[in-house]
Protein backbone atom coordinates (compact mmCIF):
# COMPACT_ATOMS: atom_id res chain seq x y z
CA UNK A 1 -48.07 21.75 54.52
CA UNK A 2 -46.57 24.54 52.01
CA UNK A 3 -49.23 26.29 52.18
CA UNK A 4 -49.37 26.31 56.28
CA UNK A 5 -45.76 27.69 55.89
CA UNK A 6 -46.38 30.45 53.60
CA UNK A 7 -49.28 31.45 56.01
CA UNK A 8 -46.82 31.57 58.16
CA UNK A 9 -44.61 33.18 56.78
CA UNK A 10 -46.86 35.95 55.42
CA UNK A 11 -48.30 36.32 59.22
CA UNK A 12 -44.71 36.23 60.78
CA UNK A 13 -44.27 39.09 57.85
CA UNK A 14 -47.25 41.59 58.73
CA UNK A 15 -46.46 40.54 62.39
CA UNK A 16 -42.86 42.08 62.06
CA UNK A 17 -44.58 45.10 59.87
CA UNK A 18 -47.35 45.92 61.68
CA UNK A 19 -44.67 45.78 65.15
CA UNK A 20 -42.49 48.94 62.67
CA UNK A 21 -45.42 50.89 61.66
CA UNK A 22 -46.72 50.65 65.58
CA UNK A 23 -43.20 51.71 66.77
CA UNK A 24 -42.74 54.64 63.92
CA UNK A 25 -46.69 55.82 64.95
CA UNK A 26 -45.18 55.83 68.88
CA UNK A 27 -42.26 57.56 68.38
CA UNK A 28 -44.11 60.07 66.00
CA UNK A 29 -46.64 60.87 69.04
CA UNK A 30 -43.40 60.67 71.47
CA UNK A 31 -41.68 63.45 69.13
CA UNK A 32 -44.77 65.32 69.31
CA UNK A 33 -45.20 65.36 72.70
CA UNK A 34 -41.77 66.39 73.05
CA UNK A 35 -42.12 69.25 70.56
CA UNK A 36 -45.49 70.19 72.25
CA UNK A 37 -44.19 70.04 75.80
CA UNK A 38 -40.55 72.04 74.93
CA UNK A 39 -43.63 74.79 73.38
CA UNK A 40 -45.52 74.67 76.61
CA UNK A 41 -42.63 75.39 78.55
CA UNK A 42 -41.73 78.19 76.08
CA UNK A 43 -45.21 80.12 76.44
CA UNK A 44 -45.23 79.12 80.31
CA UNK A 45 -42.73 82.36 81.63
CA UNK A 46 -41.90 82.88 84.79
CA UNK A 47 -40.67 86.19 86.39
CA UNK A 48 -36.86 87.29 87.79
CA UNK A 49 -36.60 89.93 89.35
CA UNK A 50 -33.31 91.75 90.81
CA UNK A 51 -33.99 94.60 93.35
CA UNK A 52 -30.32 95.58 93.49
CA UNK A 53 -29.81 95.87 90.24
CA UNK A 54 -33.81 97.40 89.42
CA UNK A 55 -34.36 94.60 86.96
CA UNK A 56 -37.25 92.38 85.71
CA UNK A 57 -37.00 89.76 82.66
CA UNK A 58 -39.27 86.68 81.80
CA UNK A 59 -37.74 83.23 81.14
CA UNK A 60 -39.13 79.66 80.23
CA UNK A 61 -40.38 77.72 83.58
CA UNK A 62 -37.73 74.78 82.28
CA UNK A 63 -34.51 76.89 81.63
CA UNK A 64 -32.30 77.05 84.74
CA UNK A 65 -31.14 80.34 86.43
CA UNK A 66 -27.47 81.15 87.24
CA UNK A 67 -26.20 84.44 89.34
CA UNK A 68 -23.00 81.82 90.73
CA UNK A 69 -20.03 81.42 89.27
CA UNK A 70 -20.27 84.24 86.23
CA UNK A 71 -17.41 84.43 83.96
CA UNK A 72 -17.33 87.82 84.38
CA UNK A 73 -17.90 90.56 87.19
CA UNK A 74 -20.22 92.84 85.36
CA UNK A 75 -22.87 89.76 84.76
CA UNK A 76 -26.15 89.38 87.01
CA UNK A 77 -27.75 86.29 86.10
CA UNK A 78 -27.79 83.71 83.26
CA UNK A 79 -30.81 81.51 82.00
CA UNK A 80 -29.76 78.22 80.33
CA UNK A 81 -31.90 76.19 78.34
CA UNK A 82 -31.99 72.71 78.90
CA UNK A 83 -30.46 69.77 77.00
CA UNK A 84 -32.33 67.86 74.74
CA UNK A 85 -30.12 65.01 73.87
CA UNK A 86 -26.51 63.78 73.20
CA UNK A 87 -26.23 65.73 70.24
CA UNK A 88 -26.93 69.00 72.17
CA UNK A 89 -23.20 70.04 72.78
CA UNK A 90 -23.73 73.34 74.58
CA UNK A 91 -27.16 74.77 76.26
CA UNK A 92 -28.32 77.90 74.64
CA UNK A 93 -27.78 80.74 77.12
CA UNK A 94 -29.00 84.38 77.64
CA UNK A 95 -26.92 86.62 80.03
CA UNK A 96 -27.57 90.13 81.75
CA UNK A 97 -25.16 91.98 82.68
CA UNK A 98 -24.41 96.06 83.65
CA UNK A 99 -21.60 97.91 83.55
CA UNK A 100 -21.08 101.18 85.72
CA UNK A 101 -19.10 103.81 84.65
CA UNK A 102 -17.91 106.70 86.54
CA UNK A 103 -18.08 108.99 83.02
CA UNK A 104 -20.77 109.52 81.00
CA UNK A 105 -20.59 107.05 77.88
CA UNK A 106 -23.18 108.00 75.03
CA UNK A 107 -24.78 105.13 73.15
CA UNK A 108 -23.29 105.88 69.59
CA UNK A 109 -19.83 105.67 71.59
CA UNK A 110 -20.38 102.57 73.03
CA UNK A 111 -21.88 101.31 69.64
CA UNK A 112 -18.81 102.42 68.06
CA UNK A 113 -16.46 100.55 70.37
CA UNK A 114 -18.63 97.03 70.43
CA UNK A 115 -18.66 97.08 66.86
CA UNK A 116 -14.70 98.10 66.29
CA UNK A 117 -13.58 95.28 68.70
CA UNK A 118 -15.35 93.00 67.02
CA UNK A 119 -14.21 93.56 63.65
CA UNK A 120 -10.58 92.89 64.69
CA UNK A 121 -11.81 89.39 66.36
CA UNK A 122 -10.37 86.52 64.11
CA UNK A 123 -13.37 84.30 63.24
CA UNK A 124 -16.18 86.79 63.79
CA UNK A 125 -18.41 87.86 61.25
CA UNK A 126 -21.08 90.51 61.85
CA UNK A 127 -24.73 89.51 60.70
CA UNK A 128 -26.75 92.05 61.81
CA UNK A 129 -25.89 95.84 63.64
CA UNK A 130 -28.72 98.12 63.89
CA UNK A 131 -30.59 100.55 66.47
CA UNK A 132 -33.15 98.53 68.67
CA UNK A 133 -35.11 99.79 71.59
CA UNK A 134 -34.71 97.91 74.74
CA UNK A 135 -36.61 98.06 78.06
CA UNK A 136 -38.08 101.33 76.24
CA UNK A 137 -34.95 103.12 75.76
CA UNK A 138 -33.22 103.72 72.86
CA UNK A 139 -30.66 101.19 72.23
CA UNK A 140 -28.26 99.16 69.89
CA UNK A 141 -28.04 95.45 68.34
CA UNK A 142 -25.53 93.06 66.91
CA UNK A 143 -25.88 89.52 65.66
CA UNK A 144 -22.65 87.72 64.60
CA UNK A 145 -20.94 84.47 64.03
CA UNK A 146 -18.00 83.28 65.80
CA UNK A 147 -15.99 79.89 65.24
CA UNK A 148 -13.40 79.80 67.99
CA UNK A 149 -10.35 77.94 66.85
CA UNK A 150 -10.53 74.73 68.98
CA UNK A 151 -14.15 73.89 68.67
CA UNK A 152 -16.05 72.27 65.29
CA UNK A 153 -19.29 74.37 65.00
CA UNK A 154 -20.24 77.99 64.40
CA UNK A 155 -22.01 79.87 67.27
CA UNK A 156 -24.17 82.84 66.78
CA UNK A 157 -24.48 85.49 68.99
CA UNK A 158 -26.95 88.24 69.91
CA UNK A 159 -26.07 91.37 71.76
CA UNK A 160 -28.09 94.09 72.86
CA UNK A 161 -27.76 97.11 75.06
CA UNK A 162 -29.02 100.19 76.19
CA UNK A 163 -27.43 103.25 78.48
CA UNK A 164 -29.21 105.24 81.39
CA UNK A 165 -27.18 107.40 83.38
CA UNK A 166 -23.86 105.84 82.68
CA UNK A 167 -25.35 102.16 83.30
CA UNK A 168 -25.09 100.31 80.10
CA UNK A 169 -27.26 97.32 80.58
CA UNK A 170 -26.35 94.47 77.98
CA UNK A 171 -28.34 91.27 77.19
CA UNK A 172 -26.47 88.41 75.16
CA UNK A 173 -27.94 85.32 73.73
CA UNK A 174 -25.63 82.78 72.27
CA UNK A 175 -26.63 79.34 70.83
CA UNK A 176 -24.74 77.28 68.09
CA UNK A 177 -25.57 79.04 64.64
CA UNK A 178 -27.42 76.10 63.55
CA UNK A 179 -30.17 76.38 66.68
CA UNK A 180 -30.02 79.97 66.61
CA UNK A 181 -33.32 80.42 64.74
CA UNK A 182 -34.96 77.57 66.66
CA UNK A 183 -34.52 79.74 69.75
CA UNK A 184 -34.61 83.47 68.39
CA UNK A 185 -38.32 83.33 69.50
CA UNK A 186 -38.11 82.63 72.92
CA UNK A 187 -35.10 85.03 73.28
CA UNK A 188 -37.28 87.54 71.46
CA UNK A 189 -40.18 87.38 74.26
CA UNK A 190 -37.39 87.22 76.95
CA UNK A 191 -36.01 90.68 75.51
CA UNK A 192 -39.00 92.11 75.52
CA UNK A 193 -39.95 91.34 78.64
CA UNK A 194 -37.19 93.03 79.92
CA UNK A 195 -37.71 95.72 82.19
CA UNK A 196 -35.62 98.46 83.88
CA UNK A 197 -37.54 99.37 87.55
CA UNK A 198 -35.28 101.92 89.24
């Protein structure tokens, strides 16, 4: 009789284990999947395109496209990458945007005023501000970090641009600082992708 309830007890034992080691292996092959399909979606590009503005960037088939309701006039579209979970407090976002002017701005003058302003921003601290091509023609980069005053995390910010005939065409990428690298490829390939057509 004692030793039917140790048997018991042992099989109630690698019952209960074997049950955890079962769930851990499934939710090991779940997070896999996951990590494999967000990678699929990330090689699998599709193509926007903007006659009226003469633009062409990639994006990832499962980030959503905006051109409603931008914060600001001078922006064309927005790609938003989805949420993954409750802990994802803000989607990762690149934006496009041109400005016109009437005058002919040079790119070390525009360089010169990007980079001013935001040294006299409370909370932002430049990374990164160097010369980078974009869509093949010379251009300008800055990477910073920002902690706005009513919000509890750091976000990290890319901006690029280039000027053709008084056009200054400026991508931004902005992501909390602590997902920043976990998207800089994407963003990378979306960049390059980028394409000026008129």
């Amino acid at each position: 009789m004692h030793s039917q309830r140790r048997l018991l007890t042992v099989f109630g034992l690698l019952s209960t284990l074997s049950s955890l080691v079962l769930s851990s292996s499934v939710l090991s092959v779940i997070q896999a999947s996951a990590q494999i399909n967000s990678k699929n979606n990330s090689n699998n590009l599709l193509t926007y395109q903007n006659p009226t503005y003469g633009i062409k960037i990639q994006y990832p088939s499962d980030w959503r496209v905006s051109e409603n309701g931008m914060r600001d006039y001078t922006n064309i579209v927005a790609f938003y990458s989805p949420l993954e979970n409750l802990a994802d407090r803000v989607p990762e976002h690149l934006t496009l945007s041109r400005v016109d002017y009437s005058q002919n701005i040079t790119l070390d003058q525009y360089n010169k005023f990007l980079n001013s302003t935001l040294k006299n921003i409370p909370g932002v601290q430049i990374i990164e501000s160097n010369p980078t091509p974009l869509a093949g023609h010379p251009g300008y980069k800055v990477v910073y970090l920002s902690m706005p005053s009513n919000i509890p995390f750091k976000f990290q910010d890319m901006l690029i641009w280039t000027i053709i005939g008084g056009k200054i065409y400026n991508i931004s990428f902005n992501a909390e600082a602590a997902r920043y690298p976990t998207f800089l490829p994407i963003i990378e390939k979306m960049i390059n992708s980028f394409q000026i057509t008129r």
